[in-house]
Protein backbone atom coordinates (compact mmCIF):
# COMPACT_ATOMS: atom_id res chain seq x y z
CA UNK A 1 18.85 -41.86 -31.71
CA UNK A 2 17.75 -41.93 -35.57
CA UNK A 3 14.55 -39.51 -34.21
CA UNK A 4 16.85 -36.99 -32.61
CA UNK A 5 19.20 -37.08 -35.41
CA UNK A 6 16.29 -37.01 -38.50
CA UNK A 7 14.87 -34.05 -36.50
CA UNK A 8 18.11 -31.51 -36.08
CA UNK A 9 18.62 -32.49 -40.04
CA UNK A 10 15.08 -31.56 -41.15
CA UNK A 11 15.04 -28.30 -38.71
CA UNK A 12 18.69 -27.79 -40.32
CA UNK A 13 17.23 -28.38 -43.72
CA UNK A 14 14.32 -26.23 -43.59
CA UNK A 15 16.02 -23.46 -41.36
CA UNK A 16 14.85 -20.19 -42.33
CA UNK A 17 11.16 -21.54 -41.37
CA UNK A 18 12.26 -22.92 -37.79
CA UNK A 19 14.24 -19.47 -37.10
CA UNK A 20 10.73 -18.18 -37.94
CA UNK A 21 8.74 -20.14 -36.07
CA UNK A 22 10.91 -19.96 -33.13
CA UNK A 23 10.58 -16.14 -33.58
CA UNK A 24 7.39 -15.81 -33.78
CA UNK A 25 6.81 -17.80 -30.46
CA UNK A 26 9.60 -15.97 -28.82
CA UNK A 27 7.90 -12.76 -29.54
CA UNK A 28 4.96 -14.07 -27.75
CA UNK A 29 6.63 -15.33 -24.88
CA UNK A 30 8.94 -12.26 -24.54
CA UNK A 31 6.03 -9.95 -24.61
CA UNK A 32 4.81 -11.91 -21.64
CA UNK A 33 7.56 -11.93 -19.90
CA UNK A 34 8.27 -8.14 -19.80
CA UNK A 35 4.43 -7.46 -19.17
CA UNK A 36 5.02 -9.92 -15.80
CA UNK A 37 8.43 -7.72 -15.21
CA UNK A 38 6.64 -4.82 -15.30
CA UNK A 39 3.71 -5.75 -13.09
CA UNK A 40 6.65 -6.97 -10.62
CA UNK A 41 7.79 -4.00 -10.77
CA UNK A 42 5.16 -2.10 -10.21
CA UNK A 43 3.81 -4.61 -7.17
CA UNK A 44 7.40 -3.70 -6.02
CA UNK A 45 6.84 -0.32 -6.31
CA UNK A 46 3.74 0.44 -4.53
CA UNK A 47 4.72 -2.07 -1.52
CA UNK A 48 7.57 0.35 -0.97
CA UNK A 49 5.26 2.89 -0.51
CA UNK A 50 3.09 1.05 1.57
CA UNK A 51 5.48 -0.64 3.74
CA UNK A 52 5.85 1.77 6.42
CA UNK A 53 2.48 1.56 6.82
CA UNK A 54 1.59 -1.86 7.66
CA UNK A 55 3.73 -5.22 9.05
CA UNK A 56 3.48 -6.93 5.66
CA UNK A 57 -0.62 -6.61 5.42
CA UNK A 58 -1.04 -7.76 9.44
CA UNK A 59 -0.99 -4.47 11.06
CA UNK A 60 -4.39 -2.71 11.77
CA UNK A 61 -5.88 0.38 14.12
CA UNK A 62 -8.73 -0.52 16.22
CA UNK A 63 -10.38 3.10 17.50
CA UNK A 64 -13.96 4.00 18.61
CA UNK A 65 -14.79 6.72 16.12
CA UNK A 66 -17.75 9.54 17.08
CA UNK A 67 -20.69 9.65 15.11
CA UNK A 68 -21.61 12.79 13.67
CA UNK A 69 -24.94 14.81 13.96
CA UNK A 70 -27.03 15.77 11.40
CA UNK A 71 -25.41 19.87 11.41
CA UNK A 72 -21.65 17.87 10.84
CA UNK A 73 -20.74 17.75 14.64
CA UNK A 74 -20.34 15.17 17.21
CA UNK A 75 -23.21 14.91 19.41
CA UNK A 76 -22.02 11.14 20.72
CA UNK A 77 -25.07 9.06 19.01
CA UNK A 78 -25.00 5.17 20.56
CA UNK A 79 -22.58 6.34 23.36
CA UNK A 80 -24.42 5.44 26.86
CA UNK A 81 -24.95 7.71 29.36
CA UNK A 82 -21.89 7.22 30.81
CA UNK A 83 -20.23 7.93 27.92
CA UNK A 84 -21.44 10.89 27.13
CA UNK A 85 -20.20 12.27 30.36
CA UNK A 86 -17.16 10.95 30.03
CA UNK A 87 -17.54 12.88 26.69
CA UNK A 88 -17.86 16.27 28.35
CA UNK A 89 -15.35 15.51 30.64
CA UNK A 90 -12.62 14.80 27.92
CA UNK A 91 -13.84 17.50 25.70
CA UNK A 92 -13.68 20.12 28.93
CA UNK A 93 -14.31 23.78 28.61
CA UNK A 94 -14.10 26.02 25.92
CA UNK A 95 -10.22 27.35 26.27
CA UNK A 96 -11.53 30.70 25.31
CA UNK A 97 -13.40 30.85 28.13
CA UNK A 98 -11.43 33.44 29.80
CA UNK A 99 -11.12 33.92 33.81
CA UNK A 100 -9.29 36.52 35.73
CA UNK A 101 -9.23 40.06 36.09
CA UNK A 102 -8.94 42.88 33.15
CA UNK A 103 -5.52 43.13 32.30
CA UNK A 104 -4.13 39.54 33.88
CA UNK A 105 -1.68 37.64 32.24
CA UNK A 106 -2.45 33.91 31.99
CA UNK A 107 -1.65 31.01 30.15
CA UNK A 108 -3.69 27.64 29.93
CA UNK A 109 -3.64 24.24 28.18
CA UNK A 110 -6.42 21.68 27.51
CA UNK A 111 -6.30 18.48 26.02
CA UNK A 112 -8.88 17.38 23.75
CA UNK A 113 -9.84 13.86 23.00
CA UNK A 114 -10.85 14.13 19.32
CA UNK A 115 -13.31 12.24 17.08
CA UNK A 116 -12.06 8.59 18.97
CA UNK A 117 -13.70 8.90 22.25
CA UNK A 118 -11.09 6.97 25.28
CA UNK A 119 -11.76 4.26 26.14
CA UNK A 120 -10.22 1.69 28.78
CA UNK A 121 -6.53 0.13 28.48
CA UNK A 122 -7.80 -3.08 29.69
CA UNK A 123 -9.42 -3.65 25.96
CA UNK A 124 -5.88 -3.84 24.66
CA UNK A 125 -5.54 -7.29 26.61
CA UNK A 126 -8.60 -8.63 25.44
CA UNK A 127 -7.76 -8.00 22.00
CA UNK A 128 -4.38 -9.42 22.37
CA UNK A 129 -6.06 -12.89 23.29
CA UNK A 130 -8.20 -13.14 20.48
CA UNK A 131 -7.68 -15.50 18.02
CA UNK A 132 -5.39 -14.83 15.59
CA UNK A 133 -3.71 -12.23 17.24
CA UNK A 134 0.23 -11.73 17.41
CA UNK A 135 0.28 -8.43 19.73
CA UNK A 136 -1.28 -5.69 20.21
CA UNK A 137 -0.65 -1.96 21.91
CA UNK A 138 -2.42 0.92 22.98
CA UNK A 139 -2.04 4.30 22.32
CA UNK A 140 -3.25 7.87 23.15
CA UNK A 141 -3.89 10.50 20.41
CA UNK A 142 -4.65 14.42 22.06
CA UNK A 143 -4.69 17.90 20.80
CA UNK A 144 -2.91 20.49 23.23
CA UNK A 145 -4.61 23.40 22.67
CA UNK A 146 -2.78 26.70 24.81
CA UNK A 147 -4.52 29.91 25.49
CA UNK A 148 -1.76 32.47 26.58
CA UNK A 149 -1.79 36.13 27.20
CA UNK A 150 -3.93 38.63 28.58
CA UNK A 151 -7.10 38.82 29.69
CA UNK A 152 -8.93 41.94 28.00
CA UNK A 153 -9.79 45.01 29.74
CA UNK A 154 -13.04 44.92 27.20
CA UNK A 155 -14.33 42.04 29.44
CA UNK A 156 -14.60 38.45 28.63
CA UNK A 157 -16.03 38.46 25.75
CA UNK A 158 -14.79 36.39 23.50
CA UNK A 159 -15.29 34.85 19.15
CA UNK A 160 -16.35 31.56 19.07
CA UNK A 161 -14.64 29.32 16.04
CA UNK A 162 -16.49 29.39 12.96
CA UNK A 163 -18.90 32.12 14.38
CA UNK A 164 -18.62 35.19 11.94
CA UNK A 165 -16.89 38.35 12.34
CA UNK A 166 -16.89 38.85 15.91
CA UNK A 167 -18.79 41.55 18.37
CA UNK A 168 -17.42 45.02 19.60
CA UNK A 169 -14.53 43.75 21.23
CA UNK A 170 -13.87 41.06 19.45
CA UNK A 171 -10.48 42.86 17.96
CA UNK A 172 -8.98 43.67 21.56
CA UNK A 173 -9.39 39.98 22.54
CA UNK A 174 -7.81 38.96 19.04
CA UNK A 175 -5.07 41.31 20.20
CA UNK A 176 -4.54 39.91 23.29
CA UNK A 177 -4.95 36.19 23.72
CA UNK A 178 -2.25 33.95 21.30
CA UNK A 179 -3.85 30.56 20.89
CA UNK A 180 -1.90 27.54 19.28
CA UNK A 181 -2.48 24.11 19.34
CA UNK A 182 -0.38 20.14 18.37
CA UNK A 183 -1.14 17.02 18.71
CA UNK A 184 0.81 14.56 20.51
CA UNK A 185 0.67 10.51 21.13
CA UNK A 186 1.69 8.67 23.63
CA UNK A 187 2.99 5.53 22.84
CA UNK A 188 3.80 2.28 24.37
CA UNK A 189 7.28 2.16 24.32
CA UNK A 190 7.57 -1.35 25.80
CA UNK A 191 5.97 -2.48 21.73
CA UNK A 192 8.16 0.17 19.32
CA UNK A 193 7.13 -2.16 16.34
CA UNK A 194 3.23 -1.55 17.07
CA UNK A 195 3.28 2.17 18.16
CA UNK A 196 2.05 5.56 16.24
CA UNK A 197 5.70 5.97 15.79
CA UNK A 198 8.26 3.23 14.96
CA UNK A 199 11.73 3.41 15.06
CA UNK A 200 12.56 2.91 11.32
CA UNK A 201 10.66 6.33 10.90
CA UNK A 202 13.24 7.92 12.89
CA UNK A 203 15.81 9.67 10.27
CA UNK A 204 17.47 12.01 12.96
CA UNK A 205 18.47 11.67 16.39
CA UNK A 206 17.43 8.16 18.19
CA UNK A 207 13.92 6.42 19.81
CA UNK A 208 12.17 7.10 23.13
CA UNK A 209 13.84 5.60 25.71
CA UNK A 210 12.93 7.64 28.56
CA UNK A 211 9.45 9.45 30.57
CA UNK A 212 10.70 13.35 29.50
CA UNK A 213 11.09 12.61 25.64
CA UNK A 214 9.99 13.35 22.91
CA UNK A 215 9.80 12.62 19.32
CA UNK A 216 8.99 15.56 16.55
CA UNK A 217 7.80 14.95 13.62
CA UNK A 218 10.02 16.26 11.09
CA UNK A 219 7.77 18.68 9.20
CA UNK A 220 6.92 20.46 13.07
CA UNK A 221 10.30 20.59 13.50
CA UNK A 222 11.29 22.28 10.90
CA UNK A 223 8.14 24.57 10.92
CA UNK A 224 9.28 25.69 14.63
CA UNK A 225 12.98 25.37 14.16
CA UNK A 226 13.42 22.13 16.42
CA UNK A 227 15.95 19.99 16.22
CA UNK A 228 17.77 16.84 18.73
CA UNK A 229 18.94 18.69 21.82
CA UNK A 230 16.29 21.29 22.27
CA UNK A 231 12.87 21.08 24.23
CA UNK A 232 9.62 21.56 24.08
CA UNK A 233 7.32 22.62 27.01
CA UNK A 234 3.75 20.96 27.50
CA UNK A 235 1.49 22.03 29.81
CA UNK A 236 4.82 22.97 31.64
CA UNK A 237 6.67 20.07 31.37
CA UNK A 238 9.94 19.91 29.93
CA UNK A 239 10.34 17.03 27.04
CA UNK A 240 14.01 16.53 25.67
CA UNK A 241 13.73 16.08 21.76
CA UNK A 242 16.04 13.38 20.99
CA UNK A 243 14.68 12.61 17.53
CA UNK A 244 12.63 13.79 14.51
CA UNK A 245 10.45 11.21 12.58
CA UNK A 246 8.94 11.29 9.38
CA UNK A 247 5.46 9.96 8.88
CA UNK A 248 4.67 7.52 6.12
CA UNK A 249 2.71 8.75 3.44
CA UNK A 250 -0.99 8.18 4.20
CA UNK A 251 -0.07 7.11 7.72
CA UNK A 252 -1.13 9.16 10.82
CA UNK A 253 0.95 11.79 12.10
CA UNK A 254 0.81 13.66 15.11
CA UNK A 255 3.12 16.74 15.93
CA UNK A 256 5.20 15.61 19.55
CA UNK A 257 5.60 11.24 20.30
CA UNK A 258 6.27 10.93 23.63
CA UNK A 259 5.59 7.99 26.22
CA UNK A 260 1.92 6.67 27.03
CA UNK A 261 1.94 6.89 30.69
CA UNK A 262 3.38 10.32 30.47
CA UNK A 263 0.54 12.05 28.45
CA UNK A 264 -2.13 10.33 30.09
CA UNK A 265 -1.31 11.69 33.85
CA UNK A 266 -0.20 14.99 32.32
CA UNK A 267 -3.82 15.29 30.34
CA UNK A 268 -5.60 13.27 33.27
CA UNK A 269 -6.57 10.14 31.38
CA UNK A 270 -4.65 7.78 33.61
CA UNK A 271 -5.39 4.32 31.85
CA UNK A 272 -7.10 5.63 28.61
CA UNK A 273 -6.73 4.89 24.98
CA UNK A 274 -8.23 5.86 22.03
CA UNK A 275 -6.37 3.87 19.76
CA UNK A 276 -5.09 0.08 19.75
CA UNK A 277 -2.78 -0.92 16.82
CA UNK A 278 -3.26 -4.62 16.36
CA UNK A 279 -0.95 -7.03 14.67
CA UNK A 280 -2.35 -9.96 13.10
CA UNK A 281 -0.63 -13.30 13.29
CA UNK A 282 -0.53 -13.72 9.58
CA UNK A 283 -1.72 -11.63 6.30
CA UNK A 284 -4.41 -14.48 6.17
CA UNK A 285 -6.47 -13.98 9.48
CA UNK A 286 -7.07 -10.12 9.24
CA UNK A 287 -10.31 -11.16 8.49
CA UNK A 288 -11.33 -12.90 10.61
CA UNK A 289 -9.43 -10.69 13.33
CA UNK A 290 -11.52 -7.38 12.42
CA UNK A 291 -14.71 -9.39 12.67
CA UNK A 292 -13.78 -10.52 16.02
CA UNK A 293 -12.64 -7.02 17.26
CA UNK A 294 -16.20 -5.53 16.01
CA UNK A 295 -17.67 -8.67 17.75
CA UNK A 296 -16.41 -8.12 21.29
CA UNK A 297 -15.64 -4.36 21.31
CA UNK A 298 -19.13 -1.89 20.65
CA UNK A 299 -19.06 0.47 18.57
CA UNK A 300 -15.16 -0.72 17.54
CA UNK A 301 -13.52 0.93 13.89
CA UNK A 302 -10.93 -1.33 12.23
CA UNK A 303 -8.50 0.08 9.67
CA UNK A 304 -6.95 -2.37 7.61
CA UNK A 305 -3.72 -2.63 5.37
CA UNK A 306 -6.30 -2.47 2.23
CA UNK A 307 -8.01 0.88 4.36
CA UNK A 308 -4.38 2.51 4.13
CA UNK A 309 -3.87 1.27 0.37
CA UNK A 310 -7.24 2.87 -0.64
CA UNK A 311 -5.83 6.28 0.31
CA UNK A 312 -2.70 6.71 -2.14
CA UNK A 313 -3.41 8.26 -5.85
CA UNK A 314 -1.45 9.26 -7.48
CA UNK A 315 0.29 8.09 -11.23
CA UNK A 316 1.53 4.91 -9.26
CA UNK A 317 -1.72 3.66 -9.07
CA UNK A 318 -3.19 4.82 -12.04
CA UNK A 319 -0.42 2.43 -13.85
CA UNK A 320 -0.93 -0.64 -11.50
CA UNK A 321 -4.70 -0.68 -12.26
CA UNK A 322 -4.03 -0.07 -16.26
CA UNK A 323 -1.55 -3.08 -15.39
CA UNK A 324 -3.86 -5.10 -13.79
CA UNK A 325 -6.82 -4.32 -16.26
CA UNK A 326 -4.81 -5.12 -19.71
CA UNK A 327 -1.60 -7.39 -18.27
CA UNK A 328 -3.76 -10.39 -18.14
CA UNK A 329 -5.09 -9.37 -21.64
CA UNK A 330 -1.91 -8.31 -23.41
CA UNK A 331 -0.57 -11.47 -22.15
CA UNK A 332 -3.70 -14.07 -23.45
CA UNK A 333 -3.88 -11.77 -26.94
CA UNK A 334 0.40 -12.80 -27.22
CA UNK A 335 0.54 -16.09 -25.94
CA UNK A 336 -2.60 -16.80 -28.26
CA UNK A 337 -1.45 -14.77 -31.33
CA UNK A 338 2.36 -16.56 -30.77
CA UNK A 339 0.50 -19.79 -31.15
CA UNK A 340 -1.25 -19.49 -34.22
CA UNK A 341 1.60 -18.41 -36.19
CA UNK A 342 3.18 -21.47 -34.90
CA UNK A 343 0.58 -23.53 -35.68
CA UNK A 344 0.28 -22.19 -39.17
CA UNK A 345 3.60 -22.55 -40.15
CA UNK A 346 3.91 -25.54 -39.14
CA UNK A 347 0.94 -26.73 -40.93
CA UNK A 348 2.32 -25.31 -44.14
CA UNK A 349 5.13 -27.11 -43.50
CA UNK A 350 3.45 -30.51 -43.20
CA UNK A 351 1.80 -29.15 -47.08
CA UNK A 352 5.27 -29.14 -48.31
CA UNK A 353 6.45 -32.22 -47.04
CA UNK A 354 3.59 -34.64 -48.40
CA UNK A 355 5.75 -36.49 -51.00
CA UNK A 356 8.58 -36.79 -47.80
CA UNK A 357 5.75 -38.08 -45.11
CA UNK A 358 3.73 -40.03 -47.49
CA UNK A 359 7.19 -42.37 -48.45
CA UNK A 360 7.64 -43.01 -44.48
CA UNK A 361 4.98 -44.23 -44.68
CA UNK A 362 5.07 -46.44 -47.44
CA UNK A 363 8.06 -48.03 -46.24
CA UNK A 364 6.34 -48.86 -43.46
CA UNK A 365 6.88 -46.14 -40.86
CA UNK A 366 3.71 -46.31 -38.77
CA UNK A 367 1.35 -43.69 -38.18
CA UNK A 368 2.80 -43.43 -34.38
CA UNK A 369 6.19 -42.84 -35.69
CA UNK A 370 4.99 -39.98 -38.49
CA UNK A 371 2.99 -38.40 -35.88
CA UNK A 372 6.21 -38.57 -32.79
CA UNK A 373 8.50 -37.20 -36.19
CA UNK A 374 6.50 -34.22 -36.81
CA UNK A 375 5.35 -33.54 -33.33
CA UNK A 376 9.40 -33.57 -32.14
CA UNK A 377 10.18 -31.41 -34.57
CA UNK A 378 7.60 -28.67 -33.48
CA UNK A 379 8.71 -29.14 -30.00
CA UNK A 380 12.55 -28.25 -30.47
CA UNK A 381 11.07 -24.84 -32.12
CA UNK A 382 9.24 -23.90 -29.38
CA UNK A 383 12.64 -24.66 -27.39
CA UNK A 384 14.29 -22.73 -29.23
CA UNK A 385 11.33 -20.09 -29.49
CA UNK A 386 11.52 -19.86 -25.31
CA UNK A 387 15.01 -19.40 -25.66
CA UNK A 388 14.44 -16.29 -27.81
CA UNK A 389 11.35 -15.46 -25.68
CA UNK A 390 13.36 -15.62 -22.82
CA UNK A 391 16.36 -13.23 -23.75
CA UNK A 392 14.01 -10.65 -25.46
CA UNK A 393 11.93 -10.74 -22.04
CA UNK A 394 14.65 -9.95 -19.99
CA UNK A 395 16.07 -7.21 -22.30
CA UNK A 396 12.75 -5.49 -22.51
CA UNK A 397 12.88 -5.44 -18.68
CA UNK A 398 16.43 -4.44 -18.49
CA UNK A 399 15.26 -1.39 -20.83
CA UNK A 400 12.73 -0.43 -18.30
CA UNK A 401 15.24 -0.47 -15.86
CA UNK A 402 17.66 1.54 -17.67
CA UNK A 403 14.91 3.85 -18.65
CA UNK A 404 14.84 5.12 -15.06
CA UNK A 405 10.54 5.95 -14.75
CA UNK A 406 9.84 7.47 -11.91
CA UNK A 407 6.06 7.67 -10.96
CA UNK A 408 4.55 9.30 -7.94
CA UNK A 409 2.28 8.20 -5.29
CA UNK A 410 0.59 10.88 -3.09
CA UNK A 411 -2.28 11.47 -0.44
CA UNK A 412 -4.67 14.06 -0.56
CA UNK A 413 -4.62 16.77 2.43
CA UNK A 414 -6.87 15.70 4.93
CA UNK A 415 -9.96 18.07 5.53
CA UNK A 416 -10.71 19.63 8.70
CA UNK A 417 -13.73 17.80 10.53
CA UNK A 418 -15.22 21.17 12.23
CA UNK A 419 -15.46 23.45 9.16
CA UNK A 420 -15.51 27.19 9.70
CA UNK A 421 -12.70 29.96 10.72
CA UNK A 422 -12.12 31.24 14.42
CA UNK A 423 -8.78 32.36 16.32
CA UNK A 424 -7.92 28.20 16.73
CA UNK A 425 -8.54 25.02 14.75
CA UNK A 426 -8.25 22.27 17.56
CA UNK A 427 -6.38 19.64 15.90
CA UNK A 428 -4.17 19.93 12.78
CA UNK A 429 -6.61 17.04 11.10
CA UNK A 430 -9.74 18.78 13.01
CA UNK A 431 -11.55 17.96 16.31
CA UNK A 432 -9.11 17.06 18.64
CA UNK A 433 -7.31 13.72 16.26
CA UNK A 434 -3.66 13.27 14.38
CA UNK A 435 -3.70 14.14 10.78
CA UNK A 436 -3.45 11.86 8.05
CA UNK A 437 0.35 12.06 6.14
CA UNK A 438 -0.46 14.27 3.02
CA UNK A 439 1.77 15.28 0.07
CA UNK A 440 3.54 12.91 -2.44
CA UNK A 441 6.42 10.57 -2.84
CA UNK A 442 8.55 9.57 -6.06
CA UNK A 443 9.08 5.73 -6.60
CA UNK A 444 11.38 4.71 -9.81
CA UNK A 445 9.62 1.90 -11.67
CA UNK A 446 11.82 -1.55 -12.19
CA UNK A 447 10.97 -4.86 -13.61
CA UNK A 448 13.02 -7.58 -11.84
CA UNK A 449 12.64 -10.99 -13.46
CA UNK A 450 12.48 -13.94 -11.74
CA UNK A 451 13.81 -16.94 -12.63
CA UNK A 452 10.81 -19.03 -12.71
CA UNK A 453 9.41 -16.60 -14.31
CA UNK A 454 11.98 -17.50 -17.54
CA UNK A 455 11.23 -21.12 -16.67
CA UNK A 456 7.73 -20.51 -17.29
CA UNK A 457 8.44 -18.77 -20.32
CA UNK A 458 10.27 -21.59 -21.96
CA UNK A 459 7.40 -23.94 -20.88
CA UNK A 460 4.79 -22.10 -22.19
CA UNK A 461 6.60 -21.61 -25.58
CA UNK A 462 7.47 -25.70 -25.70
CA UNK A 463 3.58 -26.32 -24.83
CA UNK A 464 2.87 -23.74 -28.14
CA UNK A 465 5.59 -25.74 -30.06
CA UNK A 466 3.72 -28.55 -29.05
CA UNK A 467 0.18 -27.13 -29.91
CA UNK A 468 1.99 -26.91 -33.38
CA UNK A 469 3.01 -29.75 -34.10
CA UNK A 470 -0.15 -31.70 -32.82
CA UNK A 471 -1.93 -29.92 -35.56
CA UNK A 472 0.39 -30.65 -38.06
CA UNK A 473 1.22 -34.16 -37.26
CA UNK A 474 -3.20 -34.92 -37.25
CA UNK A 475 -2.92 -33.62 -40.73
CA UNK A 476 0.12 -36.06 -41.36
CA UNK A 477 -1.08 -39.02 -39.63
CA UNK A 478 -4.26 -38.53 -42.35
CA UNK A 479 -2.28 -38.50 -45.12
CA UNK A 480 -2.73 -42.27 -47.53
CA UNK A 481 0.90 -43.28 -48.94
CA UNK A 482 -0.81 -43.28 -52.29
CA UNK A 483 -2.77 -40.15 -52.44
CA UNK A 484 0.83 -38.68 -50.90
CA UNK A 485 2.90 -40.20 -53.66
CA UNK A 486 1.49 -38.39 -56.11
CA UNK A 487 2.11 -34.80 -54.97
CA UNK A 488 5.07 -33.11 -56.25
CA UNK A 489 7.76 -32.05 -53.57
């Protein structure tokens, strides 16, 4: 009880250097706590943005890409024999290739596989029973490409994409023949959590319940005037819109959703794929997962959660790698800076206490004692420097707050894979595939503090206190009652 009570009187006594002390380790610990808030805030930040596309880091896209030649196009290196005629088959004939007599109207649609070449459903359930897998669901990603109108009195000849201005002719098929292409997936609607389209991406209308349905994306919508209640017609089919979606930024995003079964009869892939979306059974074993998948599938892609990171720029991540490149720093340079000045002043104050320390200990106050006296001391000040630490933390990170930043995050417009003009691009992201979500998003910056975060504060400013008043209570415990005596206090 006398320790506790000597302690408050000599902090009392010798208060304007504990309220700087404490200060000066507050400082320190406050800095650190804001530059923690602030990281927070920006992890918070940029998970919002990547949320959508990813279950919490366990979600990945298992596809069998085509390699491409050596003049940028996709001659089907490593595919078997097999496979490249399945290749041709998918890929069909040109839809320019025009049929009928001069002056016929017609109007024709072809599905094209793109750069994922279809593969078996039946690889779905062997992925699903590898280890470390929660689920997983297939999926079917085409381009519709329709040729409508008349077929040209000048004969059949016709431009070929990316081939130059095109032969005599060329303008009276131009005039005649109205090509336009979209790309639809079919998903599994039996797995809405896994699909191309999920059903918190829905912001109008409701999900696919039915065969004749269909899902718009919100930006083909509103290019083509769509909304819930109307149709749209593929390949003569009749699908009932009953929602509009809106792709996540950098996530993939086709024109029309509709059902899996439906799309493959209608484009005559009955029990094809091209893409399996994979959930992992935790954040931990997508490791080990993709190594499996490229182990027992050939010629298998992965995309992981860190795959769809890697694709958003933007000011959002220019600030969370300046965070995580001078946080750690800032926060060392404080917490290190914070205890020196502790550590100094309390040194001094051991100087000007000599006279006080050295008659302790010539009335027989042993060296223990002196050393717990001093040490106590320097430990209330970093209490009361967390304290401090704490509240100037959590005001700096209410300022943030208040300040309202907003940064952006944003994805670079995917380039087409076929280069070169023509009357029809065969894909909105190129050969035949769904594009990738382009364009920007704003995210306002906070800095939540957690409460162990504060906790952690006040410990690390007690542990500075306590650096302090080791070093001055060595310097104490050295001191000789006689040599002491004879300082002036």
């Amino acid at each position: 009880m006398f320790f506790l009570s000597y302690a408050l009187a000599e902090l009392r006594r010798r208060r304007g250097r504990t309220v700087l002390t404490a200060i000066g380790l507050g400082v320190g610990v406050g800095l650190v706590v804001a530059v923690n808030a602030l990281s927070a805030g920006l992890d918070d930040a940029q998970q919002k943005v990547l949320e959508p596309l990813t279950g919490v880091g366990t979600d990945m896209t298992v596809t069998r890409p085509l390699a491409r030649d050596a003049n940028g196009g996709f001659g089907g290196q490593g595919l078997s024999p097999k496979e490249r005629a399945q290749l041709r088959d998918e890929v069909g004939p040109s839809p320019l290739d025009l049929k009928g007599k001069p002056g016929q109207k017609f109007k024709a649609t072809n599905f094209v596989a793109g750069p994922q070449l279809t593969f078996d459903d039946g690889e779905v359930a062997k992925i699903a029973e590898l280890d470390g897998v929660a689920d997983a669901a297939g999926s079917l990603t085409l381009t519709a490409a329709t040729i409508s109108g008349t077929v040209p009195k000048s004969g059949s000849q016709t431009p070929k994409q990316g081939s130059g201005p095109p032969p005599a002719g060329g303008a009276i098929v131009r005039q005649s023949i109205d090509a336009n292409s979209l790309s639809v997936s079919g998903v599994d609607r039996s797995k809405p959590s896994l699909a191309a389209v999920t059903p918190s991406q829905i912001t109008s209308g409701r999900y696919l319940k039915a065969g004749d349905e269909a899902v718009l994306n919100v930006s083909y919508a509103k290019q083509h005037s769509l909304g819930v209640g109307d149709t749209v017609t593929l390949k003569g089919r009749k699908l009932k819109v009953v929602g509009l979606a809106q792709a996540p930024l950098g996530g993939s995003a086709a024109d029309v959703y509709m059902d899996l079964g439906r799309l493959q009869r209608m484009s005559g892939r009955e029990g094809r794929v091209n893409q399996v979306q994979v959930r992992a059974a935790s954040a931990d074993a997508v490791p080990a997962v993709e190594k499996a998948i490229e182990r027992t599938f050939d010629n298998a892609s992965v995309t992981t959660s860190a795959d769809l990171a890697a694709r958003i720029g933007g000011s959002l991540v220019d600030a969370k790698k300046l965070s995580g490149k001078l946080g750690t720093a800032l926060t060392i340079v404080a917490l290190v800076a914070a205890f020196l000045i502790a550590s100094l002043l309390t040194l001094a104050s051991v100087a000007k206490r000599v006279r006080e320390l050295g008659t302790l200990k010539a009335i027989g106050w042993p060296q223990r004692l002196v050393v717990r006296q001093v040490a106590g001391e320097s430990v209330a000040q970093g209490l009361l420097g967390g304290l401090i630490g704490a509240v100037l933390g959590l005001g700096a990170a209410a300022l943030i707050g208040a300040m309202g930043i907003t940064l952006q995050a944003s994805v670079a417009a995917q380039r087409p894979s076929g280069g070169g003009g023509g009357p029809i691009a065969l894909g909105p992201g190129g050969f035949g595939g769904g594009r990738i979500s382009s364009g920007s998003t704003d995210v306002v910056l906070g800095a939540p503090v957690d409460a162990r975060l504060l906790l952690l504060a006040v410990a690390l400013a007690v542990v500075g206190g306590l650096i302090a008043g080791s070093a001055g209570a060595l310097r104490a415990a050295r001191l000789r009652p006689a040599d002491a005596l004879r300082h002036i206090g």
